[in-house]
N, C-alpha and C. Protein backbone atom coordinates (compact mmCIF):
# COMPACT_ATOMS: atom_id res chain seq x y z
N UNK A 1 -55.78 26.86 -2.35
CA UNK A 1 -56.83 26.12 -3.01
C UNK A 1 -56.87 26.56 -4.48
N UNK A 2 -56.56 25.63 -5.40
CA UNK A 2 -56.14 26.28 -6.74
C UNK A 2 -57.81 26.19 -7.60
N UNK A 3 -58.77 25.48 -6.74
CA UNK A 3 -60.18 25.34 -7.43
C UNK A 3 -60.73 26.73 -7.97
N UNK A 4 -60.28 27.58 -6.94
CA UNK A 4 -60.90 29.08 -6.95
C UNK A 4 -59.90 29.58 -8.79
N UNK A 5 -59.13 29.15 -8.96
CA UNK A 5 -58.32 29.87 -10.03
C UNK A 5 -58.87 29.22 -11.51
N UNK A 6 -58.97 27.85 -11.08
CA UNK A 6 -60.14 27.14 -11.78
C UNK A 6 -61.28 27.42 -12.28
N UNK A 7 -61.91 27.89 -11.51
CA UNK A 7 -63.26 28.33 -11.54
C UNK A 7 -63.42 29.93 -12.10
N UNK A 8 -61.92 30.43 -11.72
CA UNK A 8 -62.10 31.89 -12.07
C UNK A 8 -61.61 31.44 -14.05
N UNK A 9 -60.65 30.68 -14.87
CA UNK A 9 -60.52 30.27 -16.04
C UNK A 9 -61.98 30.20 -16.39
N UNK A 10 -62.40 28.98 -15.69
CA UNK A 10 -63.62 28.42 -16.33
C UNK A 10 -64.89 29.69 -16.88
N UNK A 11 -65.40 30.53 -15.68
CA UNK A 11 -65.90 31.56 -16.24
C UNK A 11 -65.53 32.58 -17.40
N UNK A 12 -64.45 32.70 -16.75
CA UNK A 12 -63.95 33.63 -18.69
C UNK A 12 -64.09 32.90 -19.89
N UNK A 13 -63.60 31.26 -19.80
CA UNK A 13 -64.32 30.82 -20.95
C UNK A 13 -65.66 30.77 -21.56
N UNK A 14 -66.69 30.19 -20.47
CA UNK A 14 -67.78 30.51 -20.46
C UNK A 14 -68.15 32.06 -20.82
N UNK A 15 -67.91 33.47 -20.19
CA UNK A 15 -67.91 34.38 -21.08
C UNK A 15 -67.33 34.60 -22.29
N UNK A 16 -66.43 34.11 -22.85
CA UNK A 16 -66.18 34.49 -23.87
C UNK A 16 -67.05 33.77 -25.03
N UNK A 17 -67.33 32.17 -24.59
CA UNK A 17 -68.34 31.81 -25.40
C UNK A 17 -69.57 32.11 -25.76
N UNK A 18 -70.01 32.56 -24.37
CA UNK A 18 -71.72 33.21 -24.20
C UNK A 18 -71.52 34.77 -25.34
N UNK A 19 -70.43 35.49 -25.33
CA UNK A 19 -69.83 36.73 -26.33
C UNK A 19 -69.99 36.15 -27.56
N UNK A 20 -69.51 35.32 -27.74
CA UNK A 20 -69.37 34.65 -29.00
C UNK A 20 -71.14 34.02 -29.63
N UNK A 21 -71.84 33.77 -28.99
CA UNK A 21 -73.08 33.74 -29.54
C UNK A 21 -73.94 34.19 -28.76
N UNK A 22 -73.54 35.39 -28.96
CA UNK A 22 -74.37 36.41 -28.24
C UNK A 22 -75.70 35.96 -27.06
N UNK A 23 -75.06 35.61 -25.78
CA UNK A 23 -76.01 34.99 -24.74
C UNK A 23 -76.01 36.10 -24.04
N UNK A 24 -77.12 36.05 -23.04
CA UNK A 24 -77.54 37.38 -22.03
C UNK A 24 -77.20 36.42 -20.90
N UNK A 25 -77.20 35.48 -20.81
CA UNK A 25 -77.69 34.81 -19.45
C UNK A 25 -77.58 32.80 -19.99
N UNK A 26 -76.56 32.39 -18.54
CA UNK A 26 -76.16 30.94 -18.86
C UNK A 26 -76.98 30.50 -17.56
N UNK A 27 -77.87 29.03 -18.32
CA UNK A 27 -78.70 28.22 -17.39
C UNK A 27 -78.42 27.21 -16.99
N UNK A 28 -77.26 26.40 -17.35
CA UNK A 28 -77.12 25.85 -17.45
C UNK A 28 -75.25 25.12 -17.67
N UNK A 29 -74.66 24.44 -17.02
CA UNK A 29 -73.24 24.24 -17.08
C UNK A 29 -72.46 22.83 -16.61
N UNK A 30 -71.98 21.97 -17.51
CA UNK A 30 -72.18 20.75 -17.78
C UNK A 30 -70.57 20.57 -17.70
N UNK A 31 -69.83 20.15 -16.76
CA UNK A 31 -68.39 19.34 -16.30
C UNK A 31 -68.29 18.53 -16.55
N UNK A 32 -66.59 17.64 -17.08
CA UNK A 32 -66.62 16.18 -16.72
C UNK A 32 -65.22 16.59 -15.92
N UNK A 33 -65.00 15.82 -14.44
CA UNK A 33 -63.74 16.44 -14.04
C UNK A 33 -62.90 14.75 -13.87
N UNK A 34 -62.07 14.31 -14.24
CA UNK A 34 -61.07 12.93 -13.76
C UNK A 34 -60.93 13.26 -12.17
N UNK A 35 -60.79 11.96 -11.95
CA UNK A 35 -60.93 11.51 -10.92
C UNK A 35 -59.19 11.73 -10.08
N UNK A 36 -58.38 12.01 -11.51
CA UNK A 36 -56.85 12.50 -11.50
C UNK A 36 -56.50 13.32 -11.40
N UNK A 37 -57.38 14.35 -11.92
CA UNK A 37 -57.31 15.44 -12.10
C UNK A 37 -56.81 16.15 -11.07
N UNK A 38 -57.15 16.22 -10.08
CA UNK A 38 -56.10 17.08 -8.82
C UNK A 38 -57.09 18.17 -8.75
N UNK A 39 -58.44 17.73 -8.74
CA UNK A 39 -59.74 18.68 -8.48
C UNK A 39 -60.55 18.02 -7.64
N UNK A 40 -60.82 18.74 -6.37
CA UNK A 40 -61.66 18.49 -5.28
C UNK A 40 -62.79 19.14 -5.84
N UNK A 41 -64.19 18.31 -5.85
CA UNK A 41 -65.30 18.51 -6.70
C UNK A 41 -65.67 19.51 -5.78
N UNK A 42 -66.05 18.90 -4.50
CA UNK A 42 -66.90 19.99 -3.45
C UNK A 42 -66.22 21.29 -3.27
N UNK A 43 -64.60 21.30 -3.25
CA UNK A 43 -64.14 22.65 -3.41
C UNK A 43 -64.48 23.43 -4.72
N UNK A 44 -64.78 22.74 -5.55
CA UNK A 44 -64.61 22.80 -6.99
C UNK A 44 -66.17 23.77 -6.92
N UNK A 45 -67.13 23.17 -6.69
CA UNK A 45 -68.33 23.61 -5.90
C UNK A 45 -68.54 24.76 -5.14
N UNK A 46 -67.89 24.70 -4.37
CA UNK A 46 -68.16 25.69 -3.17
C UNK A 46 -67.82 27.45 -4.21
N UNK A 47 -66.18 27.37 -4.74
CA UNK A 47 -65.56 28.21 -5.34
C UNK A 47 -66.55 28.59 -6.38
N UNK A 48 -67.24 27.89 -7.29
CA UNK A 48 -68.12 28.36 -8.58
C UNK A 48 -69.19 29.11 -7.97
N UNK A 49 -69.85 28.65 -7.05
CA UNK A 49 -71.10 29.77 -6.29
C UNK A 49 -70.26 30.51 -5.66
N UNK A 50 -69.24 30.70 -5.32
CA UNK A 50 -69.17 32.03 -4.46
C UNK A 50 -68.81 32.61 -5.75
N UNK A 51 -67.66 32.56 -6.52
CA UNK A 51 -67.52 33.52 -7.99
C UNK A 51 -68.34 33.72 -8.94
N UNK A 52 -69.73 32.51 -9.08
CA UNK A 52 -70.65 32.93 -10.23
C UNK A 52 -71.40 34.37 -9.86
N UNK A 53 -71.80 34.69 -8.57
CA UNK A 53 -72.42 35.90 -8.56
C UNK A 53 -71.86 37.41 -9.32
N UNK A 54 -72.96 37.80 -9.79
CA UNK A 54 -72.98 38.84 -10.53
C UNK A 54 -72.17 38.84 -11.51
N UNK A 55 -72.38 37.64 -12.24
CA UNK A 55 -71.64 37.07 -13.11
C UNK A 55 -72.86 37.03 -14.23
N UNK A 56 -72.59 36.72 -15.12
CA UNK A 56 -73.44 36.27 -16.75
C UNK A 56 -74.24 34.39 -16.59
N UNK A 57 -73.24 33.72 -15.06
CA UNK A 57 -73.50 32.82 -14.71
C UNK A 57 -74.23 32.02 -13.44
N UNK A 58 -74.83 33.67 -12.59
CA UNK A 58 -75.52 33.93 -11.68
C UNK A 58 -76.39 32.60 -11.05
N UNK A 59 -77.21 32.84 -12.24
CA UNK A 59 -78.63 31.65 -12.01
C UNK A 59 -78.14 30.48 -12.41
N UNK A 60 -77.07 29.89 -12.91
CA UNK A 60 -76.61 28.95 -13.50
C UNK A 60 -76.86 27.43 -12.95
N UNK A 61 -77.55 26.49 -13.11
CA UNK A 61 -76.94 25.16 -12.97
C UNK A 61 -75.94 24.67 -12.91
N UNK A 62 -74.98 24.09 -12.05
CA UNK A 62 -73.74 23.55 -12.06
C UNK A 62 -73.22 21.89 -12.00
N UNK A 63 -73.14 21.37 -13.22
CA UNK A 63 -73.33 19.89 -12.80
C UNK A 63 -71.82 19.70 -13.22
N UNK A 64 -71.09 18.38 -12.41
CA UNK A 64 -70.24 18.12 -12.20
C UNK A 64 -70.28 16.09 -12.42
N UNK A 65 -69.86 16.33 -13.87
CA UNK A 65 -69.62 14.66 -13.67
C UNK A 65 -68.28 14.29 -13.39
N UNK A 66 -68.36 13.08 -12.75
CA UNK A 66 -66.82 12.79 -12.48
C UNK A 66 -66.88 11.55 -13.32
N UNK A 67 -65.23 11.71 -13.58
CA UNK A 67 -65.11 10.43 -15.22
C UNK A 67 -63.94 9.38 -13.98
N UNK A 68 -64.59 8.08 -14.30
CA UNK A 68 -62.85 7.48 -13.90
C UNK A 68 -61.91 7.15 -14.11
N UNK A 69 -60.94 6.58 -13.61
CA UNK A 69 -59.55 6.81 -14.32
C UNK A 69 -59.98 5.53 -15.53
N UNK A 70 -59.52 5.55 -16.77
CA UNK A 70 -59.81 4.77 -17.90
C UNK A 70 -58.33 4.43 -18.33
N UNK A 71 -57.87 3.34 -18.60
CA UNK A 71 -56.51 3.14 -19.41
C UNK A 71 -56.45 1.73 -20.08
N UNK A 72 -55.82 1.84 -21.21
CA UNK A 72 -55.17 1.01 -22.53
C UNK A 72 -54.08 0.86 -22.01
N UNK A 73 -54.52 -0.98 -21.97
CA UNK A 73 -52.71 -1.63 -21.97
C UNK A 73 -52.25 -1.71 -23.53
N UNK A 74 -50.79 -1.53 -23.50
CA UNK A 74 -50.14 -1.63 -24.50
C UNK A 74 -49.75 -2.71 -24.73
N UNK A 75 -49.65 -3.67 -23.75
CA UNK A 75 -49.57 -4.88 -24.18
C UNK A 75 -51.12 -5.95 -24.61
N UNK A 76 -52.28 -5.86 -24.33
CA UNK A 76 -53.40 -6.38 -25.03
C UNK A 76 -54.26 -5.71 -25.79
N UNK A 77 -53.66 -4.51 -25.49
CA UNK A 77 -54.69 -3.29 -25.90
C UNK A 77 -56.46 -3.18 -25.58
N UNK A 78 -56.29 -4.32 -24.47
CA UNK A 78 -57.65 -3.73 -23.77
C UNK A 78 -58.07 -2.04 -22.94
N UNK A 79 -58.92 -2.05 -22.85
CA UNK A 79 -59.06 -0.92 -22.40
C UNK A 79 -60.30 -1.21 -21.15
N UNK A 80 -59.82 -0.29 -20.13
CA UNK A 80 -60.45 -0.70 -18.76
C UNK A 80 -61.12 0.89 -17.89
N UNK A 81 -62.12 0.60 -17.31
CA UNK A 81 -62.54 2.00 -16.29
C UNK A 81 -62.11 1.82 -15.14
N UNK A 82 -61.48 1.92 -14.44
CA UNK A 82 -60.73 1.30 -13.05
C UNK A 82 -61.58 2.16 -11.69
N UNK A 83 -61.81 1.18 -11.09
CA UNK A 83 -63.21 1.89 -9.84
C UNK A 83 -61.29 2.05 -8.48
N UNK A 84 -60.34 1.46 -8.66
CA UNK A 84 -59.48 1.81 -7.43
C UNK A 84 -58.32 2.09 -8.85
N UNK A 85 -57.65 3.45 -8.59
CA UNK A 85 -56.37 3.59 -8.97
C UNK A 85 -55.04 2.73 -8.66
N UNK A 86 -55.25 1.91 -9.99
CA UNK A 86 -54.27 0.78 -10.03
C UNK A 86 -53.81 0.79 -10.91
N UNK A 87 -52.63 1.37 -11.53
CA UNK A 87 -52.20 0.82 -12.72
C UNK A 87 -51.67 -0.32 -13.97
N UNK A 88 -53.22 -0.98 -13.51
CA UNK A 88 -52.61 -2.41 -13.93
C UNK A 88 -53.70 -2.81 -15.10
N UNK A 89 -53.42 -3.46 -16.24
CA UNK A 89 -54.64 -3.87 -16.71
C UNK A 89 -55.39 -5.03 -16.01
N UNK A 90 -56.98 -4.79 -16.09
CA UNK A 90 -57.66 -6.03 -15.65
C UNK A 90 -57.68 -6.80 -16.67
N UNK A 91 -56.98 -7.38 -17.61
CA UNK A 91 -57.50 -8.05 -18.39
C UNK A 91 -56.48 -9.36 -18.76
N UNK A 92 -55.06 -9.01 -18.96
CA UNK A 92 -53.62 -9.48 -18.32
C UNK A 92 -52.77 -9.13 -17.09
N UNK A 93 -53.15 -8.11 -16.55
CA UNK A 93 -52.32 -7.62 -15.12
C UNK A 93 -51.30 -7.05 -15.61
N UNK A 94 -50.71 -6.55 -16.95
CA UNK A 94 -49.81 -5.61 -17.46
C UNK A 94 -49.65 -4.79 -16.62
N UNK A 95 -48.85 -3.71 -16.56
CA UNK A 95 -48.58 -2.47 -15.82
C UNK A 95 -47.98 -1.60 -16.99
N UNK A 96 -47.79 -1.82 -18.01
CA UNK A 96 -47.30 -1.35 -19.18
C UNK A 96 -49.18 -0.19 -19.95
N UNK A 97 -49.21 0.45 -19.81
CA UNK A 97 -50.69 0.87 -19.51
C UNK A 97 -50.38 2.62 -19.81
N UNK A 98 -51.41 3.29 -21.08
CA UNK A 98 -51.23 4.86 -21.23
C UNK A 98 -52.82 4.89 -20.58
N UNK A 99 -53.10 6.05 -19.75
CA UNK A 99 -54.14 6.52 -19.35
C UNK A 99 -54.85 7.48 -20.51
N UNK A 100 -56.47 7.30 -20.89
CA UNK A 100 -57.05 7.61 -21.72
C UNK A 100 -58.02 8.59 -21.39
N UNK A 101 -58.35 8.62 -20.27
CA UNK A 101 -59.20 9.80 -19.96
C UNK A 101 -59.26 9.43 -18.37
N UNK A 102 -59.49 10.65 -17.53
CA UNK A 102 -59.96 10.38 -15.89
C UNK A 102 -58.72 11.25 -15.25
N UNK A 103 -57.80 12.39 -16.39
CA UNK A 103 -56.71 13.26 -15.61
C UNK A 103 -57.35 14.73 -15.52
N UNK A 104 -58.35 14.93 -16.58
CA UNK A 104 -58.50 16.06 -17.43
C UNK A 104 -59.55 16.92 -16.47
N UNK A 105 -60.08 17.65 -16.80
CA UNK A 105 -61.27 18.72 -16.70
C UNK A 105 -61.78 19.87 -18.05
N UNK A 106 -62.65 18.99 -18.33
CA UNK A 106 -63.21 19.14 -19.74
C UNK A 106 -64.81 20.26 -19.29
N UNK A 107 -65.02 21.74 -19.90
CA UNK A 107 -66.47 22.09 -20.65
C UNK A 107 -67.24 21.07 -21.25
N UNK A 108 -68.22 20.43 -20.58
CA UNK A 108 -69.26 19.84 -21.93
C UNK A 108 -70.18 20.23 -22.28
N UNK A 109 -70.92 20.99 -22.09
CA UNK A 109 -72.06 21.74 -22.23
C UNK A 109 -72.11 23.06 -21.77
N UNK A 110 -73.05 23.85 -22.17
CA UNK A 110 -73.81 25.25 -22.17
C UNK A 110 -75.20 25.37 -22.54
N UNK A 111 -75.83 25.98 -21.71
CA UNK A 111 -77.69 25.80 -21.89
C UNK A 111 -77.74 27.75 -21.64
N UNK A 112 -77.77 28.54 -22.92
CA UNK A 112 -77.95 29.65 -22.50
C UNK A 112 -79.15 30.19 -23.52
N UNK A 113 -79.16 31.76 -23.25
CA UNK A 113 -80.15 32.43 -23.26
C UNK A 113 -79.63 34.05 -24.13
């Protein structure tokens, strides 16, 4: 389960930032994870409470948005949020198509103390 290795990154960042402006204590912790990404949220979940303890991220809030897969055809250059992984544009049915966001797992926030 690679969430746990995930989650173990994610905290060191989070410490190093909370170091960086001098925080005692994070309330707060704001995800966007793709839907591509190759991250099981609830594992994703489960792994952050068992590793936040006795952590700087203890009491923490853990929110988890999920983004969906989003992609630009290159041939109309529309751009689409796709609710089923299809690589097609809805707009001509292209398949000629770069994905724009919905692979990633992005920090968006910090609410500390």
């Amino acid at each position: 389960m690679h969430e746990y290795s995930v989650v173990q990154a994610l905290l060191q960042q989070i410490d190093d930032i909370a170091k960086e402006n001098d925080a005692t204590r994070i309330t707060k912790i704001v995800t966007k994870i793709g839907v591509m990404s190759g991250i099981e949220t609830h594992l994703l979940e489960v792994a952050f409470n068992t590793f936040k303890e006795k952590t700087i991220c203890d009491s923490a809030e853990f929110i988890i948005n999920v983004q969906a897969l989003t992609i630009r055809c290159r041939a109309c250059q529309a751009v689409s949020e796709l609710e089923k992984i299809h690589y097609c544009c809805q707009e001509c049915a292209s398949t000629d198509v770069e994905v724009i966001d919905g692979e990633e797992m992005f920090l968006m926030s910090l609410e500390m103390e």
